[in-house]
PDB file of N, CA and C in Angstrom:
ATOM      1  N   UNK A   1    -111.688 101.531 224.348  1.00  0.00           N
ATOM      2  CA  UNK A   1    -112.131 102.838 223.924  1.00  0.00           C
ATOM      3  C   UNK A   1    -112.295 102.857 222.401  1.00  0.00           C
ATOM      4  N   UNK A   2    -113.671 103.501 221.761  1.00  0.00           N
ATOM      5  CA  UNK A   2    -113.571 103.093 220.491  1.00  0.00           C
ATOM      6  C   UNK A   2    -112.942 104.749 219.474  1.00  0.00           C
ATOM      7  N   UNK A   3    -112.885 104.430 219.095  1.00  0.00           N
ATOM      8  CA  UNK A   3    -111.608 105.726 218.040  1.00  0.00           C
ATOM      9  C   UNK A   3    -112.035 105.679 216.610  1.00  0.00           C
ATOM     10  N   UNK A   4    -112.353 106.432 215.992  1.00  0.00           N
ATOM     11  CA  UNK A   4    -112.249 106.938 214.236  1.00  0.00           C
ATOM     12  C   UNK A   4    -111.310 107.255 213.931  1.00  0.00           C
ATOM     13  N   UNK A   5    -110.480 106.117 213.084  1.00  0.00           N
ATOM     14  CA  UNK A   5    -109.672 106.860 211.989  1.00  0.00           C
ATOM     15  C   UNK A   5    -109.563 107.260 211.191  1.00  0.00           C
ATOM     16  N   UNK A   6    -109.452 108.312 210.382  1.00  0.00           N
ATOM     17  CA  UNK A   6    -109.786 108.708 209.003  1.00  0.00           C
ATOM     18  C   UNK A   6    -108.331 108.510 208.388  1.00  0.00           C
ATOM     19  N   UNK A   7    -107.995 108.244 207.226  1.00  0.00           N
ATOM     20  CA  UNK A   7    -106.716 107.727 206.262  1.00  0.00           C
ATOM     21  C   UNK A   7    -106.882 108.855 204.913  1.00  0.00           C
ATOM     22  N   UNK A   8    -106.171 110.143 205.007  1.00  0.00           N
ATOM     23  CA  UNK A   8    -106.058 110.793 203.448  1.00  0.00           C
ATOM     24  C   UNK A   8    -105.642 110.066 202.353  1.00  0.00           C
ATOM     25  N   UNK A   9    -106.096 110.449 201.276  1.00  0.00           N
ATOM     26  CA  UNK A   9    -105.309 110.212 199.692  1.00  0.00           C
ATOM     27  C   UNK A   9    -104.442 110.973 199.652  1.00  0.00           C
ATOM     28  N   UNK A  10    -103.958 111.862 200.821  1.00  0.00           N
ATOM     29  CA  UNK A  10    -103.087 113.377 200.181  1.00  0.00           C
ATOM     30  C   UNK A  10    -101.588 113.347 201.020  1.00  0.00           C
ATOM     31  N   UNK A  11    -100.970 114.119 201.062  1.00  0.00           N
ATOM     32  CA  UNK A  11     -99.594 114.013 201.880  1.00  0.00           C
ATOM     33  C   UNK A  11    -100.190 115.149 202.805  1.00  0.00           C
ATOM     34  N   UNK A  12     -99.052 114.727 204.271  1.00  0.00           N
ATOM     35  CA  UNK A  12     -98.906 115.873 205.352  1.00  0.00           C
ATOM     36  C   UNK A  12     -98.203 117.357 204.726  1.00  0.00           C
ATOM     37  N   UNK A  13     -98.288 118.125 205.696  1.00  0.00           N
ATOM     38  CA  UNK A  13     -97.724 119.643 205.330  1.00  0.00           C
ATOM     39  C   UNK A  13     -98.306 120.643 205.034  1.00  0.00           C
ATOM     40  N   UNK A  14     -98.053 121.939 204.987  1.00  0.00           N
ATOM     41  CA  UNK A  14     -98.290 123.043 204.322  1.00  0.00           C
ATOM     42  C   UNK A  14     -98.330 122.764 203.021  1.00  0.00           C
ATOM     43  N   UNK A  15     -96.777 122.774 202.648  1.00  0.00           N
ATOM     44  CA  UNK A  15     -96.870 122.847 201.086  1.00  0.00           C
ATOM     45  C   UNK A  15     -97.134 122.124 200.476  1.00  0.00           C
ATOM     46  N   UNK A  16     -97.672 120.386 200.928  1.00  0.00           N
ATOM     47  CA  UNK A  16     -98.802 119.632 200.022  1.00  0.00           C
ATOM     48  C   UNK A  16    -100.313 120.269 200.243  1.00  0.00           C
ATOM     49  N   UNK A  17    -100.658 121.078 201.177  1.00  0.00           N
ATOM     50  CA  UNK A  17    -101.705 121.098 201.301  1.00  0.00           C
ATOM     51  C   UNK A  17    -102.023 122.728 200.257  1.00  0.00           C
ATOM     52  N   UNK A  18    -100.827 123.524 199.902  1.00  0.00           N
ATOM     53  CA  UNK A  18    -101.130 124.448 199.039  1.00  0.00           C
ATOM     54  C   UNK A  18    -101.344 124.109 197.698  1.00  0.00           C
ATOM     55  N   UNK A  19    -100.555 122.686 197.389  1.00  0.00           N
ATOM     56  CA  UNK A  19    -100.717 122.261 195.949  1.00  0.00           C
ATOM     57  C   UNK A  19    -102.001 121.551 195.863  1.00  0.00           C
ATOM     58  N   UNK A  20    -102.551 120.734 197.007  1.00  0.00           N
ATOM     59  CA  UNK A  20    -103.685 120.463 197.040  1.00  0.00           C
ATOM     60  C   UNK A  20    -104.856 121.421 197.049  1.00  0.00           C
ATOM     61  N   UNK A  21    -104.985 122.311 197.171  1.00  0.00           N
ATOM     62  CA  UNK A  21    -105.817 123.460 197.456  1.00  0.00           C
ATOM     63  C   UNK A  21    -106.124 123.819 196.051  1.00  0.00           C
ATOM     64  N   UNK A  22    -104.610 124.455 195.144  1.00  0.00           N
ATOM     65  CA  UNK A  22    -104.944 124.690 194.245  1.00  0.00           C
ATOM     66  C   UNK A  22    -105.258 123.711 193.298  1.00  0.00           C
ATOM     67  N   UNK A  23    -105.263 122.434 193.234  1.00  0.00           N
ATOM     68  CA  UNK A  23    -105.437 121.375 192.578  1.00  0.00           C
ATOM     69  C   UNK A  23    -107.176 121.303 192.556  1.00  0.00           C
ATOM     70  N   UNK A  24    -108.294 121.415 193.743  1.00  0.00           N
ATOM     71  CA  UNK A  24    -108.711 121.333 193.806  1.00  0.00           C
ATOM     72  C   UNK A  24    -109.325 122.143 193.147  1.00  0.00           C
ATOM     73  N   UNK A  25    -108.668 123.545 192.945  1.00  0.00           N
ATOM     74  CA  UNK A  25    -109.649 124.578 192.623  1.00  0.00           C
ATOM     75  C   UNK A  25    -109.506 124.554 190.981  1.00  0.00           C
ATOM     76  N   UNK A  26    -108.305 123.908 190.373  1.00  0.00           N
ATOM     77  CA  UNK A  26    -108.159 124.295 188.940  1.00  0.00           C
ATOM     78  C   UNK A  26    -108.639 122.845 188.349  1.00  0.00           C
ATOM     79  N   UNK A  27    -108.280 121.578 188.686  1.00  0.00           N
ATOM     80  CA  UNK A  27    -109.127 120.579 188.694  1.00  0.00           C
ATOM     81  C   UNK A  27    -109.590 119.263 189.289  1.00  0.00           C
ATOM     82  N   UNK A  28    -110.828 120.166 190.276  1.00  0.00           N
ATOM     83  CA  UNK A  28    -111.337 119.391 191.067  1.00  0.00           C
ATOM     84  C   UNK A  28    -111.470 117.631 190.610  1.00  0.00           C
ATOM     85  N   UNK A  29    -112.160 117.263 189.376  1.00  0.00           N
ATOM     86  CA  UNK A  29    -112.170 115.955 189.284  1.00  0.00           C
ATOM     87  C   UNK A  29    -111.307 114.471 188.984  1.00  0.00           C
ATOM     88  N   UNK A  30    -109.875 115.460 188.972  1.00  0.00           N
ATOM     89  CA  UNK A  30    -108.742 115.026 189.296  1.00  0.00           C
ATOM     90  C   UNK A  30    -108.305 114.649 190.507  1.00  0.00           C
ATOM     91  N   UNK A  31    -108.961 114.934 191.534  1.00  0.00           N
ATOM     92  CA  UNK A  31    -108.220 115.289 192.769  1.00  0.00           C
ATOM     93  C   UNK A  31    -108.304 113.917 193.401  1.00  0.00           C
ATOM     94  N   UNK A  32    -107.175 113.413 193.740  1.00  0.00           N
ATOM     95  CA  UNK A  32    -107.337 111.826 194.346  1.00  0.00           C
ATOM     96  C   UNK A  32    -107.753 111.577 195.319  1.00  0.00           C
ATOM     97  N   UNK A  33    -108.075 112.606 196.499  1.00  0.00           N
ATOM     98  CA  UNK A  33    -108.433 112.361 197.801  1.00  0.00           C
ATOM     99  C   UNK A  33    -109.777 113.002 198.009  1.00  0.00           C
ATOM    100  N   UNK A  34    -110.992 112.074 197.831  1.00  0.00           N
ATOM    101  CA  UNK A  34    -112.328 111.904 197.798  1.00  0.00           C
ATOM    102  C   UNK A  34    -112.750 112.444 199.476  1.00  0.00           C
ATOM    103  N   UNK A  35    -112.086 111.820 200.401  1.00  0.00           N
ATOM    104  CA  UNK A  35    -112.388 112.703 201.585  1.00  0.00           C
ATOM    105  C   UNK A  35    -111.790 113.788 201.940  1.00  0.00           C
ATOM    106  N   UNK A  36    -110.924 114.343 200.931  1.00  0.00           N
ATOM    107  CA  UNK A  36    -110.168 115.604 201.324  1.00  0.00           C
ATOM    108  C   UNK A  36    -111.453 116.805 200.750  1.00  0.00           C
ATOM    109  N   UNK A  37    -112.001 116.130 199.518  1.00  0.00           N
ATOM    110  CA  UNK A  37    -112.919 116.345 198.489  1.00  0.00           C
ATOM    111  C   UNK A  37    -114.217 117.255 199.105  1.00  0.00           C
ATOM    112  N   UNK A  38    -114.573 115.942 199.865  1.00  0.00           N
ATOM    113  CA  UNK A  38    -115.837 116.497 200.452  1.00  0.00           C
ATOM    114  C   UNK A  38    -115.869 116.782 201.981  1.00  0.00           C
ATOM    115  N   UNK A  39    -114.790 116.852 202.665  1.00  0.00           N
ATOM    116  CA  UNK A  39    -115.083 117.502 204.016  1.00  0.00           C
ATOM    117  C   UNK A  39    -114.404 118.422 204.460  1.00  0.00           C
ATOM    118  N   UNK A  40    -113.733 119.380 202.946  1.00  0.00           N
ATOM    119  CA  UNK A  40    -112.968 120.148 203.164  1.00  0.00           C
ATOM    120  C   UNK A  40    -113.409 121.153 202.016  1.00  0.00           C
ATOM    121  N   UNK A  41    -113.559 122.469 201.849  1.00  0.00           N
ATOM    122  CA  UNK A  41    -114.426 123.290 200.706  1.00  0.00           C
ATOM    123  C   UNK A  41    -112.524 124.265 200.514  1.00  0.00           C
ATOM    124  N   UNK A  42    -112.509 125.333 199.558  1.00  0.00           N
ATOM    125  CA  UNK A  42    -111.608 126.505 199.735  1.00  0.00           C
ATOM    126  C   UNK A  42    -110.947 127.027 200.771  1.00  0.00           C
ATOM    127  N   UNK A  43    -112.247 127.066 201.265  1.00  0.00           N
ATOM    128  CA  UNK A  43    -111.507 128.139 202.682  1.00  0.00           C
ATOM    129  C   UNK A  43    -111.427 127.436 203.458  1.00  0.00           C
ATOM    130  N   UNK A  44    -111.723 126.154 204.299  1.00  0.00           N
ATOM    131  CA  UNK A  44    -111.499 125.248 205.205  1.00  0.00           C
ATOM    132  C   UNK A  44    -112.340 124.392 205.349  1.00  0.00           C
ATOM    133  N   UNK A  45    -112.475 123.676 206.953  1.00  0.00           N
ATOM    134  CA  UNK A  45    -113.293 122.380 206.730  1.00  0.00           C
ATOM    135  C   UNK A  45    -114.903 122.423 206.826  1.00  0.00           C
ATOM    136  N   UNK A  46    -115.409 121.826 206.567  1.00  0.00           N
ATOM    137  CA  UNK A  46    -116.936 122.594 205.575  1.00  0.00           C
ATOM    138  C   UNK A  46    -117.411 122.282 207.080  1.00  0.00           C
ATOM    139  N   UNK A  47    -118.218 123.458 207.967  1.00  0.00           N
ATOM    140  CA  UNK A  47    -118.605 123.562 209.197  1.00  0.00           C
ATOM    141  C   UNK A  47    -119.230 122.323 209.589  1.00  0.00           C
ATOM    142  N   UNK A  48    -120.480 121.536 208.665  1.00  0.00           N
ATOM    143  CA  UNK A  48    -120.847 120.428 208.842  1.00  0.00           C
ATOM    144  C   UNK A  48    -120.530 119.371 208.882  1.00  0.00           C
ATOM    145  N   UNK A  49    -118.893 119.045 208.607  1.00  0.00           N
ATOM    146  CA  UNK A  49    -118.101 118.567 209.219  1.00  0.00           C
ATOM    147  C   UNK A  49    -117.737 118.397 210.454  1.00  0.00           C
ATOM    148  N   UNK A  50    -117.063 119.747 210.341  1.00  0.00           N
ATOM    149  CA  UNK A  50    -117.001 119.926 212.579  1.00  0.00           C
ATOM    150  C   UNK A  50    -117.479 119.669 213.249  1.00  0.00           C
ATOM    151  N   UNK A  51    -118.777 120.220 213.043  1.00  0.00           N
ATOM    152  CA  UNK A  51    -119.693 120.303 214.043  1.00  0.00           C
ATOM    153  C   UNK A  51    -120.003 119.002 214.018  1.00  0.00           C
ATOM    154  N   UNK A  52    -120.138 118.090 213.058  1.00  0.00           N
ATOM    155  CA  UNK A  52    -120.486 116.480 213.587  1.00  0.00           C
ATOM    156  C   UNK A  52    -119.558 115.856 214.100  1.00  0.00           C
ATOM    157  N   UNK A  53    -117.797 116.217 213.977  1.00  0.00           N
ATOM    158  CA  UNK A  53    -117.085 115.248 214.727  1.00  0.00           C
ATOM    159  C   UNK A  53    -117.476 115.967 215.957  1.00  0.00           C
ATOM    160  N   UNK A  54    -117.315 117.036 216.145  1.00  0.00           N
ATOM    161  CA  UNK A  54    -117.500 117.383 217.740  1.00  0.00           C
ATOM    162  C   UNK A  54    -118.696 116.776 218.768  1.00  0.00           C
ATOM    163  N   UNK A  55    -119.869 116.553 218.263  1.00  0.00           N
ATOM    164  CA  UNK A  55    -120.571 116.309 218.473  1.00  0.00           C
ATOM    165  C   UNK A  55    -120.413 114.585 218.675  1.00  0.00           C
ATOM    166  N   UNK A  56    -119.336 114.115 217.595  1.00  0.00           N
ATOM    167  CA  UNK A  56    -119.182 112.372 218.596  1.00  0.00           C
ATOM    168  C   UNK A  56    -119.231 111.804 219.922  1.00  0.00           C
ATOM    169  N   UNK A  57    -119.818 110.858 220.360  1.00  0.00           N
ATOM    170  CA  UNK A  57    -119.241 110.536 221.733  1.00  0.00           C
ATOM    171  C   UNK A  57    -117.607 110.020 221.478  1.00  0.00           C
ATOM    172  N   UNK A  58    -116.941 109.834 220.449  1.00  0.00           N
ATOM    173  CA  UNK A  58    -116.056 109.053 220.575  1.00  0.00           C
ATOM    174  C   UNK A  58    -114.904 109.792 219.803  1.00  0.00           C
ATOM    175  N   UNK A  59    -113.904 109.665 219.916  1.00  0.00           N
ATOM    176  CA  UNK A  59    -112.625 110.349 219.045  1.00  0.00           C
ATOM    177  C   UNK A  59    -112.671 110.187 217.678  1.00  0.00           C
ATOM    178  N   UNK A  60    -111.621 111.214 217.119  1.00  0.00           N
ATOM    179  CA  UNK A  60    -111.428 110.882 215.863  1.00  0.00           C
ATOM    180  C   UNK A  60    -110.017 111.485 215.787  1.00  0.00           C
ATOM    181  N   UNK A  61    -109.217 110.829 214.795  1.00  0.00           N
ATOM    182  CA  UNK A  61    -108.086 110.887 214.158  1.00  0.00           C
ATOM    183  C   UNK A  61    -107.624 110.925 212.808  1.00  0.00           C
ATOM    184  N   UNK A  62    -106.797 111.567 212.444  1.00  0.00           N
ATOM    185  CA  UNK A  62    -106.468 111.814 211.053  1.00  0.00           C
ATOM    186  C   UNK A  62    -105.117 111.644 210.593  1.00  0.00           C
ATOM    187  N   UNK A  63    -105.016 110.783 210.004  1.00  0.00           N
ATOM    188  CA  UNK A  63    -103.868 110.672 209.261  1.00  0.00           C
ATOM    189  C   UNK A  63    -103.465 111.105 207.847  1.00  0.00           C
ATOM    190  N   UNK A  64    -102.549 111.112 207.065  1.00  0.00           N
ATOM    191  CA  UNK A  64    -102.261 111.053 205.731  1.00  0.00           C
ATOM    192  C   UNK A  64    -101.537 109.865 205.427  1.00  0.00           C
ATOM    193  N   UNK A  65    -101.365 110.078 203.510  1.00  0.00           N
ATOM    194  CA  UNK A  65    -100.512 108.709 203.384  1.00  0.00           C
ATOM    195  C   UNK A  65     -98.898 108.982 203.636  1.00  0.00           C
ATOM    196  N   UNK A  66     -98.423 109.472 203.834  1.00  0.00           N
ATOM    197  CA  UNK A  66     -96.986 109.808 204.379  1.00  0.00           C
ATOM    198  C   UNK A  66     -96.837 109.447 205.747  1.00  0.00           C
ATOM    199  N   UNK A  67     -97.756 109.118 206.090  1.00  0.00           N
ATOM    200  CA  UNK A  67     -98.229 108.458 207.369  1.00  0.00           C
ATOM    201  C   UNK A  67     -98.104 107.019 207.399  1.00  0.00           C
ATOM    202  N   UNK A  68     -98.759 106.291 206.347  1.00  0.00           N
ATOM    203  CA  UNK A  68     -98.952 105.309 206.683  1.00  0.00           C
ATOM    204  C   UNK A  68     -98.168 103.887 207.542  1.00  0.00           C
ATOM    205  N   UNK A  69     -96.829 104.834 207.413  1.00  0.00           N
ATOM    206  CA  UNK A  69     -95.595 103.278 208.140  1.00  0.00           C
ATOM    207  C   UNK A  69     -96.045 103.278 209.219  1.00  0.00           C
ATOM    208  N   UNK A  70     -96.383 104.648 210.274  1.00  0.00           N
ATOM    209  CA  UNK A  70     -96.458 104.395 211.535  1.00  0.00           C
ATOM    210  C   UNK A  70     -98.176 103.732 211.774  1.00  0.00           C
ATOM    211  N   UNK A  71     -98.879 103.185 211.139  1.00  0.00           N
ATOM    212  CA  UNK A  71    -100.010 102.834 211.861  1.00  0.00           C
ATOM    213  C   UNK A  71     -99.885 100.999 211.361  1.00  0.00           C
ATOM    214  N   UNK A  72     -99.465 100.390 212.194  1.00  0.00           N
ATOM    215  CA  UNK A  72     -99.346  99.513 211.846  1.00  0.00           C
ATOM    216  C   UNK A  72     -99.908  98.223 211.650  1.00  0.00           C
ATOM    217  N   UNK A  73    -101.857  98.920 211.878  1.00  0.00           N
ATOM    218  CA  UNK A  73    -103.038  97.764 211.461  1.00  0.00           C
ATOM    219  C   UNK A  73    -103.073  97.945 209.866  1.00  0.00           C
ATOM    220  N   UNK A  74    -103.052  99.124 209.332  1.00  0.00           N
ATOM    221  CA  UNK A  74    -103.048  98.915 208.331  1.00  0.00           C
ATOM    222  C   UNK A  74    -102.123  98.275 207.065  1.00  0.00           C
ATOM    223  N   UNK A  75    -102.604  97.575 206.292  1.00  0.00           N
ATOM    224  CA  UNK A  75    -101.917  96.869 205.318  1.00  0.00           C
ATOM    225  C   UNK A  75    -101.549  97.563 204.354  1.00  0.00           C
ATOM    226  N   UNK A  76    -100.325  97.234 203.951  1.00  0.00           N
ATOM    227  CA  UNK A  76     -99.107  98.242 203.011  1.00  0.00           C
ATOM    228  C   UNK A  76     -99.812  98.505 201.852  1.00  0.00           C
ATOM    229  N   UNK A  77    -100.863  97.657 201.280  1.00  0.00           N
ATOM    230  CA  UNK A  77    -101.193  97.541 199.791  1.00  0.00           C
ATOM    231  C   UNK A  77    -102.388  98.099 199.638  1.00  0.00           C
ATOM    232  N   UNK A  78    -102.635  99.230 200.638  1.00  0.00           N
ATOM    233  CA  UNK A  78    -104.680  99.690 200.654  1.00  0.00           C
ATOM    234  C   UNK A  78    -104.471 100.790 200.006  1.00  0.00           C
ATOM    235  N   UNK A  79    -105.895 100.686 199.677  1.00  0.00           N
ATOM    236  CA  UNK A  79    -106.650 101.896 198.885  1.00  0.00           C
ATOM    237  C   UNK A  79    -107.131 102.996 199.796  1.00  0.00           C
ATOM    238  N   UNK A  80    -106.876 104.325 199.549  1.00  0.00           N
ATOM    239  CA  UNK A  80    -107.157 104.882 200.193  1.00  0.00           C
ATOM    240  C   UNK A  80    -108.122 106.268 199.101  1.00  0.00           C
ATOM    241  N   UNK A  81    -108.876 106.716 199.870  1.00  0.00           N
ATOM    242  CA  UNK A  81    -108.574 107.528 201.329  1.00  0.00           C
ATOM    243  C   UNK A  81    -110.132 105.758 202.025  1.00  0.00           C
ATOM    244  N   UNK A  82    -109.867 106.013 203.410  1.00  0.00           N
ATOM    245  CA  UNK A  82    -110.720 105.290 204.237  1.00  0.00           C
ATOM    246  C   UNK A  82    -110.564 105.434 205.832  1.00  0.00           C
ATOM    247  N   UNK A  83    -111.617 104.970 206.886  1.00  0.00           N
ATOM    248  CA  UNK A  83    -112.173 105.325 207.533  1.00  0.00           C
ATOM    249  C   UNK A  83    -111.909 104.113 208.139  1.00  0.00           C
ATOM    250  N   UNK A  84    -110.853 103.715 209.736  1.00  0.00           N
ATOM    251  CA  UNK A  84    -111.394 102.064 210.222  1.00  0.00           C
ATOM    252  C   UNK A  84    -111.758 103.039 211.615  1.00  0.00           C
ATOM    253  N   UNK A  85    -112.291 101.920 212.537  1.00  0.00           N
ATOM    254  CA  UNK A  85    -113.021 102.085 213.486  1.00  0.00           C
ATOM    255  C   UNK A  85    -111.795 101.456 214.711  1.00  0.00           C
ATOM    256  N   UNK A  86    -111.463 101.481 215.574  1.00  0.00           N
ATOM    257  CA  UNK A  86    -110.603 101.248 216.903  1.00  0.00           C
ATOM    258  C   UNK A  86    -111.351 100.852 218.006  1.00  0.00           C
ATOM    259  N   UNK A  87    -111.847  99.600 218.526  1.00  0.00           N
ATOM    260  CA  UNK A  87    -112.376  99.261 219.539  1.00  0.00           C
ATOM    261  C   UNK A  87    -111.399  98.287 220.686  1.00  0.00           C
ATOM    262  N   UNK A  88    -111.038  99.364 221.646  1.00  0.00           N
ATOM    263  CA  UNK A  88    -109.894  98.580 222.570  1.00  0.00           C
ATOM    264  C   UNK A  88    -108.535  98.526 221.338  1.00  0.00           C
ATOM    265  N   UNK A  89    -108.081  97.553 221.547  1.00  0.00           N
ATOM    266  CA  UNK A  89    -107.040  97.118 220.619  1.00  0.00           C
ATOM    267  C   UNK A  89    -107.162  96.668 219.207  1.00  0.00           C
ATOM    268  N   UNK A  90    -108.362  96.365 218.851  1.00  0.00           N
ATOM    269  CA  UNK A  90    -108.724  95.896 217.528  1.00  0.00           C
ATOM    270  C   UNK A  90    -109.384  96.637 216.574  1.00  0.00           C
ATOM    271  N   UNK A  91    -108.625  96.815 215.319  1.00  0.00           N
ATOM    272  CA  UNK A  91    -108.599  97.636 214.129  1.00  0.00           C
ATOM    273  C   UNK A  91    -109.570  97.097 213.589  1.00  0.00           C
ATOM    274  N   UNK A  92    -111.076  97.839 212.594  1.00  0.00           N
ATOM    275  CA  UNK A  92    -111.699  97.042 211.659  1.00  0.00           C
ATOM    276  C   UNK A  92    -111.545  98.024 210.811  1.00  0.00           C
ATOM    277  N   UNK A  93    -111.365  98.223 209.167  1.00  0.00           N
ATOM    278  CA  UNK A  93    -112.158  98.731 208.301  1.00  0.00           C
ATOM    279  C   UNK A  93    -113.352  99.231 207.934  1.00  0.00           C
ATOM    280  N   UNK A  94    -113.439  99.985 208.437  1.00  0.00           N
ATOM    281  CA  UNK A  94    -115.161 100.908 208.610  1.00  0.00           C
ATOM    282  C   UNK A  94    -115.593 100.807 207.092  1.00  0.00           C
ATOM    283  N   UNK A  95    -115.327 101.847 206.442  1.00  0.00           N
ATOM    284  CA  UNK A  95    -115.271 102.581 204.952  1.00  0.00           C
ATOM    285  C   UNK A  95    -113.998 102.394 203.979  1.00  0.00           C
ATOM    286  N   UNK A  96    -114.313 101.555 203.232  1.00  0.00           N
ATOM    287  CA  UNK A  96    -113.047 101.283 202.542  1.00  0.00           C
ATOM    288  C   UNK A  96    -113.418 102.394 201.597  1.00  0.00           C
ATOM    289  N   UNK A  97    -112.143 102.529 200.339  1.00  0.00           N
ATOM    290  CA  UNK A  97    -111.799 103.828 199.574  1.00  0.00           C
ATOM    291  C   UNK A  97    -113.128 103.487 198.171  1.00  0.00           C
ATOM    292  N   UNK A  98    -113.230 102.369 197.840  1.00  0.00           N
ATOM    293  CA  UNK A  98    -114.272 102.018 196.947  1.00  0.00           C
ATOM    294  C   UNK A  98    -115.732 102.940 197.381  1.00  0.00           C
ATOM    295  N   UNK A  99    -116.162 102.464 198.666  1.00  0.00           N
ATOM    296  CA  UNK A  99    -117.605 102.853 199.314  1.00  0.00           C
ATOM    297  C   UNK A  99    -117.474 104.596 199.683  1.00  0.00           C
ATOM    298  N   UNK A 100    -116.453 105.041 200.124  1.00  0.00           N
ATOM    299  CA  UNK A 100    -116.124 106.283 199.975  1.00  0.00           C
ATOM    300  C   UNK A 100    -116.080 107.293 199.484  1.00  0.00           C
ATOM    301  N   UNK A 101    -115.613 106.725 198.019  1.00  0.00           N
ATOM    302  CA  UNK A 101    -115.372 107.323 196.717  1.00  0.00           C
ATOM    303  C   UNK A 101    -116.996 107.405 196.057  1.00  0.00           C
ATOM    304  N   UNK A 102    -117.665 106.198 196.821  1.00  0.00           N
ATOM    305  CA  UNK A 102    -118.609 106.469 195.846  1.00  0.00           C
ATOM    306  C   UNK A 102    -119.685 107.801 196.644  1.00  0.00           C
ATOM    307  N   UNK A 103    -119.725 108.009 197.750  1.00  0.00           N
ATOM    308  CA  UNK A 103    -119.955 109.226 198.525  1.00  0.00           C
ATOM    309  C   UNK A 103    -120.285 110.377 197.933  1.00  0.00           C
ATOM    310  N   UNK A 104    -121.487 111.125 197.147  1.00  0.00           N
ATOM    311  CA  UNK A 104    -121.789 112.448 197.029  1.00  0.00           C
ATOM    312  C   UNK A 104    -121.328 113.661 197.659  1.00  0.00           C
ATOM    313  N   UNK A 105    -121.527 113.545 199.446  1.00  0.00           N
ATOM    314  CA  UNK A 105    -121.158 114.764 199.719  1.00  0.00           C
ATOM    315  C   UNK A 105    -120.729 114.659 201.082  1.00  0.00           C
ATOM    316  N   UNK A 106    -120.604 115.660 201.587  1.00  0.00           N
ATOM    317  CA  UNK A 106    -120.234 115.117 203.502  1.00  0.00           C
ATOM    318  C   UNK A 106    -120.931 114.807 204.450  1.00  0.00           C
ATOM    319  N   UNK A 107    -123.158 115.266 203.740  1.00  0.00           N
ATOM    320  CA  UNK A 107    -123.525 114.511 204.333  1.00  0.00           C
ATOM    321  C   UNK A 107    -123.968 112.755 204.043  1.00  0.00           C
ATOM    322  N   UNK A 108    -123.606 112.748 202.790  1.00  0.00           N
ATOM    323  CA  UNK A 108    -123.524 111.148 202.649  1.00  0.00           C
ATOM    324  C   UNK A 108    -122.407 110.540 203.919  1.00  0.00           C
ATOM    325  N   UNK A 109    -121.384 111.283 203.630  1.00  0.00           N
ATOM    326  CA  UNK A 109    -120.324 110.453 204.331  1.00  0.00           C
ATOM    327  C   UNK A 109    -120.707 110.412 206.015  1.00  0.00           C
ATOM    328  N   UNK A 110    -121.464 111.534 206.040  1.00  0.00           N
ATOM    329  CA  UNK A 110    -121.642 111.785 208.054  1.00  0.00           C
ATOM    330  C   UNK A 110    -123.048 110.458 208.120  1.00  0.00           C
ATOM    331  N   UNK A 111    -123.803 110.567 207.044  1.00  0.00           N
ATOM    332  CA  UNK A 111    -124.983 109.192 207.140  1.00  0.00           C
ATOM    333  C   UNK A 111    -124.479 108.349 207.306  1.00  0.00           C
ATOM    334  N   UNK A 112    -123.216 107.438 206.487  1.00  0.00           N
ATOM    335  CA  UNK A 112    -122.899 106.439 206.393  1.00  0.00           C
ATOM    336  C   UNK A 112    -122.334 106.124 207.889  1.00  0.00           C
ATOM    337  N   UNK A 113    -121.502 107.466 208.375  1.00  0.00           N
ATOM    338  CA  UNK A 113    -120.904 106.743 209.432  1.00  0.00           C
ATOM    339  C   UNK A 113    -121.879 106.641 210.801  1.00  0.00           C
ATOM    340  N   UNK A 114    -122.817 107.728 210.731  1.00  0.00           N
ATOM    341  CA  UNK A 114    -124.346 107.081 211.418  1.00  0.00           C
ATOM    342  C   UNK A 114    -124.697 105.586 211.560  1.00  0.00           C
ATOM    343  N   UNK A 115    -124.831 105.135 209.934  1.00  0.00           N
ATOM    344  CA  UNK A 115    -125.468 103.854 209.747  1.00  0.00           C
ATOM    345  C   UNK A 115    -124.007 102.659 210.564  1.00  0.00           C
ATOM    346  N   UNK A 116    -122.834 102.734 210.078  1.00  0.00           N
ATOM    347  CA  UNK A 116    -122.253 102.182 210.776  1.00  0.00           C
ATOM    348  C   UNK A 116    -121.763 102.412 212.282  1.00  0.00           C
ATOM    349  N   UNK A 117    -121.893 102.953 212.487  1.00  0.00           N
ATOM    350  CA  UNK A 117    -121.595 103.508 214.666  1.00  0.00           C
ATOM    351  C   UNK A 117    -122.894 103.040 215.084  1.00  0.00           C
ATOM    352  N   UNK A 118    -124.220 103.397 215.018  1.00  0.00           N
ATOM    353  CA  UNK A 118    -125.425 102.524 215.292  1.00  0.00           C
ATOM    354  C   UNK A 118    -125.670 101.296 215.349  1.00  0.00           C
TER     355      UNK A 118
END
């Protein structure tokens, strides 16, 4: 079964996600988590978001980095935020945090993952 994982730059919770919020709003180009960046606006997750995971044939999942012990394809020393792909049992690296980062907006990021799922 193939699976999307998505990997934050940010921590789990409420109250990281209030300091993140306002971080974003007082200074955005600070903000370390490039996919928190662009598939998430003020008020929540930017509709064109949604509506394209929903629209997957295939799952998606989300983690943070407070997360990271329990997933245990990934390697202790990565850059994040990034994107691997889950086919059966085997983990690949979809979108590493480099190709990510370099990402304009959410529909860059929804193209890219077009170009790679195709």
């Amino acid at each position: 079964m193939r699976e999307l994982i998505f990997i934050y730059n940010a921590k789990s919770g409420i109250f990281n996600a209030l300091i993140d919020w306002g971080h974003k709003i007082i200074s955005p180009s600070t903000y370390e988590c490039h996919l928190c960046s662009i598939t998430y606006n003020n008020r929540g997750k930017e509709k064109i978001w949604g509506n394209y995971l929903k629209s997957l044939k295939i799952n998606s999942r989300f983690y943070y980095i407070d997360h990271l012990e329990d997933l245990e394809f990934v390697p202790k020393q990565i850059n994040l935020p990034c994107v691997y792909i889950k086919n059966d049992d085997n983990y690949q690296l979809m979108i590493d945090a480099d190709e990510l980062n370099s990402l304009k907006s959410v529909q860059d990021l929804i193209s890219r993952l077009n170009e790679k799922l195709n």
